[in-house]
C-alpha atoms as a PDB file:
ATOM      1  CA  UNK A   1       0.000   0.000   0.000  1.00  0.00           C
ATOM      2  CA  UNK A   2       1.367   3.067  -0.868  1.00  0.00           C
ATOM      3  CA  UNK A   3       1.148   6.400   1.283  1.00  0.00           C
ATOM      4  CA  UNK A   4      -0.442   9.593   0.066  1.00  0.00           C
ATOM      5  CA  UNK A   5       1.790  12.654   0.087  1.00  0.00           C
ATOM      6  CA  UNK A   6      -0.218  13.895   3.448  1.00  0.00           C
ATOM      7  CA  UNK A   7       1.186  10.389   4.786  1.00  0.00           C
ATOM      8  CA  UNK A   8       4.318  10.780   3.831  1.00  0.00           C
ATOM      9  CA  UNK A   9       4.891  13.995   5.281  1.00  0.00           C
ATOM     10  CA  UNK A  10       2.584  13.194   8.717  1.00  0.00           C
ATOM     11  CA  UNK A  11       5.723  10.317   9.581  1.00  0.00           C
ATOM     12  CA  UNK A  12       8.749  12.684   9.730  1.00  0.00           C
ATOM     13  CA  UNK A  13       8.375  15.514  12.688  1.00  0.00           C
ATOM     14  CA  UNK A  14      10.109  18.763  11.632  1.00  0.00           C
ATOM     15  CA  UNK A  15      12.439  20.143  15.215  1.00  0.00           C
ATOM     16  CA  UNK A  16      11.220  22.978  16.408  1.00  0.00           C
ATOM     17  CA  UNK A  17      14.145  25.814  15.771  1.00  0.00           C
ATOM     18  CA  UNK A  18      13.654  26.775  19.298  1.00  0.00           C
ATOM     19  CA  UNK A  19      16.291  24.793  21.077  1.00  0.00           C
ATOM     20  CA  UNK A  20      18.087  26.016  24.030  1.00  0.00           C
ATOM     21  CA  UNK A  21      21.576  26.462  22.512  1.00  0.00           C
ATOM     22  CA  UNK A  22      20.709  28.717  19.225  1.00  0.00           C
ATOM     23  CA  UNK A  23      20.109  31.702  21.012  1.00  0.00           C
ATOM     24  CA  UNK A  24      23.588  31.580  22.697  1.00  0.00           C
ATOM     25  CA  UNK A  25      25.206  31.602  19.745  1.00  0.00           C
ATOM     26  CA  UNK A  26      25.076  33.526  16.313  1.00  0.00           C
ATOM     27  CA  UNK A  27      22.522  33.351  13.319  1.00  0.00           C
ATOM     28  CA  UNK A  28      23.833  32.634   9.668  1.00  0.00           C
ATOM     29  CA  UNK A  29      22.423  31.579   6.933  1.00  0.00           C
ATOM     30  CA  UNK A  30      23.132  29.133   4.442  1.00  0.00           C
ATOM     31  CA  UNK A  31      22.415  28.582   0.906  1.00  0.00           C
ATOM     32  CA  UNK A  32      22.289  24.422  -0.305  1.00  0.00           C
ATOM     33  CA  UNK A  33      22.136  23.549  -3.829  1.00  0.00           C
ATOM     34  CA  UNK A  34      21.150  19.440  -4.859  1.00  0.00           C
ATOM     35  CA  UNK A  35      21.989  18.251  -7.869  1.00  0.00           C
ATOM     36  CA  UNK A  36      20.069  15.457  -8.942  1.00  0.00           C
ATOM     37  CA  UNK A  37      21.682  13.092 -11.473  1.00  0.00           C
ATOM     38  CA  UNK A  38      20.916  12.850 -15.178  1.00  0.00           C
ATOM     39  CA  UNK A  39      20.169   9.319 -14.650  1.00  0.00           C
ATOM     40  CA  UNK A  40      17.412   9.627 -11.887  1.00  0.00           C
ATOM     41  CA  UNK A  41      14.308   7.878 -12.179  1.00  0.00           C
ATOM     42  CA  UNK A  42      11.597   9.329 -10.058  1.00  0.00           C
ATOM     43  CA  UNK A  43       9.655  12.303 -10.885  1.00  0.00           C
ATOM     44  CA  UNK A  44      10.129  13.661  -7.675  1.00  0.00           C
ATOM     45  CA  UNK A  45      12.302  11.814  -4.695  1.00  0.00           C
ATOM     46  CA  UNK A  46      10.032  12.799  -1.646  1.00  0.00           C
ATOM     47  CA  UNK A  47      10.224  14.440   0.915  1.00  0.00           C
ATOM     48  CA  UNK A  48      14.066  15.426   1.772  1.00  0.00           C
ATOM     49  CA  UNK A  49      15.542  16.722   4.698  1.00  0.00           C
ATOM     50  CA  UNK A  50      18.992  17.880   5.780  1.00  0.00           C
ATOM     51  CA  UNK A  51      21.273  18.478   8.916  1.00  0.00           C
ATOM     52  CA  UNK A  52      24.692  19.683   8.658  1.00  0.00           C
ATOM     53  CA  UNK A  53      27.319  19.038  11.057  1.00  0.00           C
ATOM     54  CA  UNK A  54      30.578  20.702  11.554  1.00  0.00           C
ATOM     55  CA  UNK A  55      33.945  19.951  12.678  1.00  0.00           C
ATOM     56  CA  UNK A  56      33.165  19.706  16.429  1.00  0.00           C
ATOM     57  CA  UNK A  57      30.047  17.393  15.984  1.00  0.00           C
ATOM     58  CA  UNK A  58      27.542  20.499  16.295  1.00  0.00           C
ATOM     59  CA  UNK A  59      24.397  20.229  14.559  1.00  0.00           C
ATOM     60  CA  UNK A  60      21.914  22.343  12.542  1.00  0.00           C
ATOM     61  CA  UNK A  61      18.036  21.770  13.109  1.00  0.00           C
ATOM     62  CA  UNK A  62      16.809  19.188  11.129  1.00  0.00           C
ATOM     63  CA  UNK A  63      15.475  21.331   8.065  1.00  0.00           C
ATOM     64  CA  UNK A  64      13.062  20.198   5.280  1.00  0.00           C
ATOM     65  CA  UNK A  65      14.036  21.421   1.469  1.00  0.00           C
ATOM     66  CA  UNK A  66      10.569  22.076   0.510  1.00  0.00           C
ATOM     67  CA  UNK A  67      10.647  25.484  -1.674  1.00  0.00           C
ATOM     68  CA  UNK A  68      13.177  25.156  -4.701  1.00  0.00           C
ATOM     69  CA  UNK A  69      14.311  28.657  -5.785  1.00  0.00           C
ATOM     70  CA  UNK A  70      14.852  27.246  -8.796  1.00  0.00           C
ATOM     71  CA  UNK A  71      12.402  24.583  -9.751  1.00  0.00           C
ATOM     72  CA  UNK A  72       8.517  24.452  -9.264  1.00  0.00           C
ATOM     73  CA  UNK A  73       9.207  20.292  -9.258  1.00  0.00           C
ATOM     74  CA  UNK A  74      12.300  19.931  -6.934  1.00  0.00           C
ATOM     75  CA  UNK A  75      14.554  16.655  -7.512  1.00  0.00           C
ATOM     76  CA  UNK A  76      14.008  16.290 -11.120  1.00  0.00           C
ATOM     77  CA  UNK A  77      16.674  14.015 -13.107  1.00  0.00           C
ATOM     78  CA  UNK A  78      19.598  16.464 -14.320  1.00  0.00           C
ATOM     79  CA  UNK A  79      18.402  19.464 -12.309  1.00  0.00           C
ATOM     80  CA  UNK A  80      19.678  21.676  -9.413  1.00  0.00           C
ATOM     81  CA  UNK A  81      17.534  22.864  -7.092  1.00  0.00           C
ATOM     82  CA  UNK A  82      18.627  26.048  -4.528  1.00  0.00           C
ATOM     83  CA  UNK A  83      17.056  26.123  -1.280  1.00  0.00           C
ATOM     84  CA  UNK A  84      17.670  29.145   1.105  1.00  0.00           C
ATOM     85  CA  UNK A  85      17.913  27.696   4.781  1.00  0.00           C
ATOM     86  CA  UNK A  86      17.583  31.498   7.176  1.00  0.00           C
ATOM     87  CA  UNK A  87      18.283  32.158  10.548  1.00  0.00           C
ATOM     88  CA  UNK A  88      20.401  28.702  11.162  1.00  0.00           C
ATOM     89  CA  UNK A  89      23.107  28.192  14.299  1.00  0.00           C
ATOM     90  CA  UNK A  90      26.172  29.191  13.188  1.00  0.00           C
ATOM     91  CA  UNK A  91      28.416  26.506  12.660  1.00  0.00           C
ATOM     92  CA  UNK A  92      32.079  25.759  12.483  1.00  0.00           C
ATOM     93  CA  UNK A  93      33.510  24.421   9.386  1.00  0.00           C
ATOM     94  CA  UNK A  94      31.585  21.928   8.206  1.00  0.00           C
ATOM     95  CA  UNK A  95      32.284  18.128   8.046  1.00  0.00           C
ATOM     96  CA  UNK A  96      28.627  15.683   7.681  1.00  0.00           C
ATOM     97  CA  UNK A  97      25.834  16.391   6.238  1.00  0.00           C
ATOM     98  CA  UNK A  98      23.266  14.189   6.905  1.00  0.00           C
ATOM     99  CA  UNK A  99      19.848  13.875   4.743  1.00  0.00           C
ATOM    100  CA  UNK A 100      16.449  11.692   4.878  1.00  0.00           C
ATOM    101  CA  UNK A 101      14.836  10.655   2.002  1.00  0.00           C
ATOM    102  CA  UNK A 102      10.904  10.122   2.853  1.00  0.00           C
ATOM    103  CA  UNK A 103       9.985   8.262  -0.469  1.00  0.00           C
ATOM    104  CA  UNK A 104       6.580   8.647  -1.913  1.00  0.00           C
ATOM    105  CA  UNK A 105       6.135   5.566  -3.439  1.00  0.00           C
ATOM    106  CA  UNK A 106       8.131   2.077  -2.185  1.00  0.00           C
ATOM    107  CA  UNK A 107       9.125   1.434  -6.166  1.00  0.00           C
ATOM    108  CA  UNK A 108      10.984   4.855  -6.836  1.00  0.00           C
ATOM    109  CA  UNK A 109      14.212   5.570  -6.306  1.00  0.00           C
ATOM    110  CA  UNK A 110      16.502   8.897  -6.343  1.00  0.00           C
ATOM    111  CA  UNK A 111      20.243   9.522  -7.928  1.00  0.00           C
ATOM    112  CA  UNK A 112      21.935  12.155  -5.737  1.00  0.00           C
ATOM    113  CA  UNK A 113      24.829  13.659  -7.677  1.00  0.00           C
ATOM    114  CA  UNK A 114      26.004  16.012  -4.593  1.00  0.00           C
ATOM    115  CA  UNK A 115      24.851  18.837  -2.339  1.00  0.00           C
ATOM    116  CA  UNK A 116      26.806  21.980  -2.370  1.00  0.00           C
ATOM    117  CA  UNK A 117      26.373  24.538   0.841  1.00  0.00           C
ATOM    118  CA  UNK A 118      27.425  28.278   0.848  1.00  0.00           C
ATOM    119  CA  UNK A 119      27.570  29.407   4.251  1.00  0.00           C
ATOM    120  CA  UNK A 120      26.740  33.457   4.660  1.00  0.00           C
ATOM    121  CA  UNK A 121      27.983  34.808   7.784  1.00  0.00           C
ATOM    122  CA  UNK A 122      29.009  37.894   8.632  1.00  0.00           C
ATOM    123  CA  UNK A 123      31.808  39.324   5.781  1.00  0.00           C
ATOM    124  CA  UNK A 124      32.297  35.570   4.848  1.00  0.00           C
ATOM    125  CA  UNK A 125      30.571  33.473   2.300  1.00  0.00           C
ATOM    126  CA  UNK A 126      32.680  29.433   2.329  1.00  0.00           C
ATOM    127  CA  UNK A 127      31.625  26.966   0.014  1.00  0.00           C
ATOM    128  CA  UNK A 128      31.448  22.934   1.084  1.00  0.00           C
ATOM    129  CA  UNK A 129      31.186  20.577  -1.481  1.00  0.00           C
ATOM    130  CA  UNK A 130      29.109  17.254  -0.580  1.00  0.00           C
ATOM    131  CA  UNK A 131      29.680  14.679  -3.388  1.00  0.00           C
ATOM    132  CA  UNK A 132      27.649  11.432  -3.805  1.00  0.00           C
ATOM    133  CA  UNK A 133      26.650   9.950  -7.094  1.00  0.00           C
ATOM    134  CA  UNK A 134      24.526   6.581  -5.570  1.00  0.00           C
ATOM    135  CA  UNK A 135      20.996   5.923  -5.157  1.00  0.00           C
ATOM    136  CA  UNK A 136      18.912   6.407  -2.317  1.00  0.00           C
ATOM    137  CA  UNK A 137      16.169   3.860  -1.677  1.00  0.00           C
ATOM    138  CA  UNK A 138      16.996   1.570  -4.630  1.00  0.00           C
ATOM    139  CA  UNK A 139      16.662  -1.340  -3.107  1.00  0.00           C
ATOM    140  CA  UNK A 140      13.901  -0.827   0.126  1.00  0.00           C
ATOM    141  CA  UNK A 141      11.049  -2.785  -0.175  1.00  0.00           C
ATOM    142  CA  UNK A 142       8.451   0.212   1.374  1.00  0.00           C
ATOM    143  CA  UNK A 143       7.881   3.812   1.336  1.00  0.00           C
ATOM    144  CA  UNK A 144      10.092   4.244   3.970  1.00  0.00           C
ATOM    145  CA  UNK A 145      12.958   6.983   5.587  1.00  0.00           C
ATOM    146  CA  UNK A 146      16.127   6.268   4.596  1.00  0.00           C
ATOM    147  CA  UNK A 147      19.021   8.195   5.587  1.00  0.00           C
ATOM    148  CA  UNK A 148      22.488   8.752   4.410  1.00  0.00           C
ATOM    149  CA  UNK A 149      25.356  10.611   5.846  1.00  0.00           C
ATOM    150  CA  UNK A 150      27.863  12.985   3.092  1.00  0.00           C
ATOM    151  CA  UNK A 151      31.450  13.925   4.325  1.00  0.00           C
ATOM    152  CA  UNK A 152      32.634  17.315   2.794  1.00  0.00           C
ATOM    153  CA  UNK A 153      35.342  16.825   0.016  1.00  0.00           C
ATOM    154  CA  UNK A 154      38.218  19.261  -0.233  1.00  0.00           C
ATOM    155  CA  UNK A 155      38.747  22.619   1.717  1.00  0.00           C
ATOM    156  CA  UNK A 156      36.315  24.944   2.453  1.00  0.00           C
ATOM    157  CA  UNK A 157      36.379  27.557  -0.296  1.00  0.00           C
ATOM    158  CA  UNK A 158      35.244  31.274   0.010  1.00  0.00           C
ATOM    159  CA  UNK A 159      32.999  32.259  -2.963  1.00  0.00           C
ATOM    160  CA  UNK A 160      32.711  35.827  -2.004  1.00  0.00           C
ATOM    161  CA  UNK A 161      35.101  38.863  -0.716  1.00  0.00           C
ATOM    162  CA  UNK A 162      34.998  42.345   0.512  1.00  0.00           C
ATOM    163  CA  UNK A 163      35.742  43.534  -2.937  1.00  0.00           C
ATOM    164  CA  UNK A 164      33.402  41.737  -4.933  1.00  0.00           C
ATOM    165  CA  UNK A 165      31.259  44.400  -3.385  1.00  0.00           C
ATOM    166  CA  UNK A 166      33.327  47.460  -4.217  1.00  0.00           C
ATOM    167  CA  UNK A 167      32.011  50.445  -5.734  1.00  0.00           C
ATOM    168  CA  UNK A 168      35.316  51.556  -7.182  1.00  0.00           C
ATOM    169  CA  UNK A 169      35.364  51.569 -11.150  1.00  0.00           C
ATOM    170  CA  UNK A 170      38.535  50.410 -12.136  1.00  0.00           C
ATOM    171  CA  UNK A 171      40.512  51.854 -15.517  1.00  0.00           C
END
């Protein structure tokens, strides 16, 4: 029997962003782009969420991607979809992200090429690259959660400076 979309999104509890701790420390935000392989078969994966983890085993709120910037249908084979995540804990350099996929249906299945995370904060913008290129939920036999866990490749890169913002003309 397969679950309804209502269903689906009734079984996994979004955290309330009221915890103790992210008051005492600063507010970012972060911008996290998915890129969904070419070779993907579903028409859309499900519901997805994400929690990133830094270098001191920190962690976000559990957030859901559920408004693509980009693209009305999010998760669509060969596209990337932006998602703006606001008023997040600020977090160390990152290391883990983790993400659930809440499938709709128990027979689809979703290519993840990688997840890419700018991190705005203050004068800095870093970029962490998240590469994965496998399926999620290829072989489960139900509409189930499954979750995987992405380690950050290479070192953080900053995307943005002080005078990309410069209102000097140059000759």
């Amino acid at each position: 029997m397969t679950k309804t979309k209502r269903e689906a999104n009734a079984t996994i509890k979004e955290p309330s962003s009221n915890s103790p701790d992210s008051d005492s420390q600063g507010k970012c935000s972060y911008s996290v782009a998915v890129r969904t392989s070419c070779q993907s078969t579903s028409e859309e994966a499900g519901v997805v969420f994400i929690q990133l983890i830094d270098k001191h085993g920190e962690e976000s709120d559990k957030n859901r991607l559920r408004y693509s910037l980009t693209h009305r249908i999010k998760f669509k084979a060969g596209h990337s979809d932006l998602f703006v995540l606001a008023d997040q804990v600020h977090l160390d350099h990152l290391s883990k992200l983790k993400l659930w996929l809440q499938k709709y249906k128990k027979d689809e299945a979703w290519k993840l090429h990688s997840i890419m995370v700018i991190k705005h904060a203050e004068s800095e913008h870093i970029l962490y690259r998240f590469p994965y290129d496998k399926w999620i939920g290829l072989n489960t036999d139900s509409a189930t959660v499954i979750e995987v866990c992405l380690d950050v490749i290479g070192d953080p890169w900053p995307v943005l400076h002080e005078e990309d913002f410069s209102t000097e003309t140059y000759d």
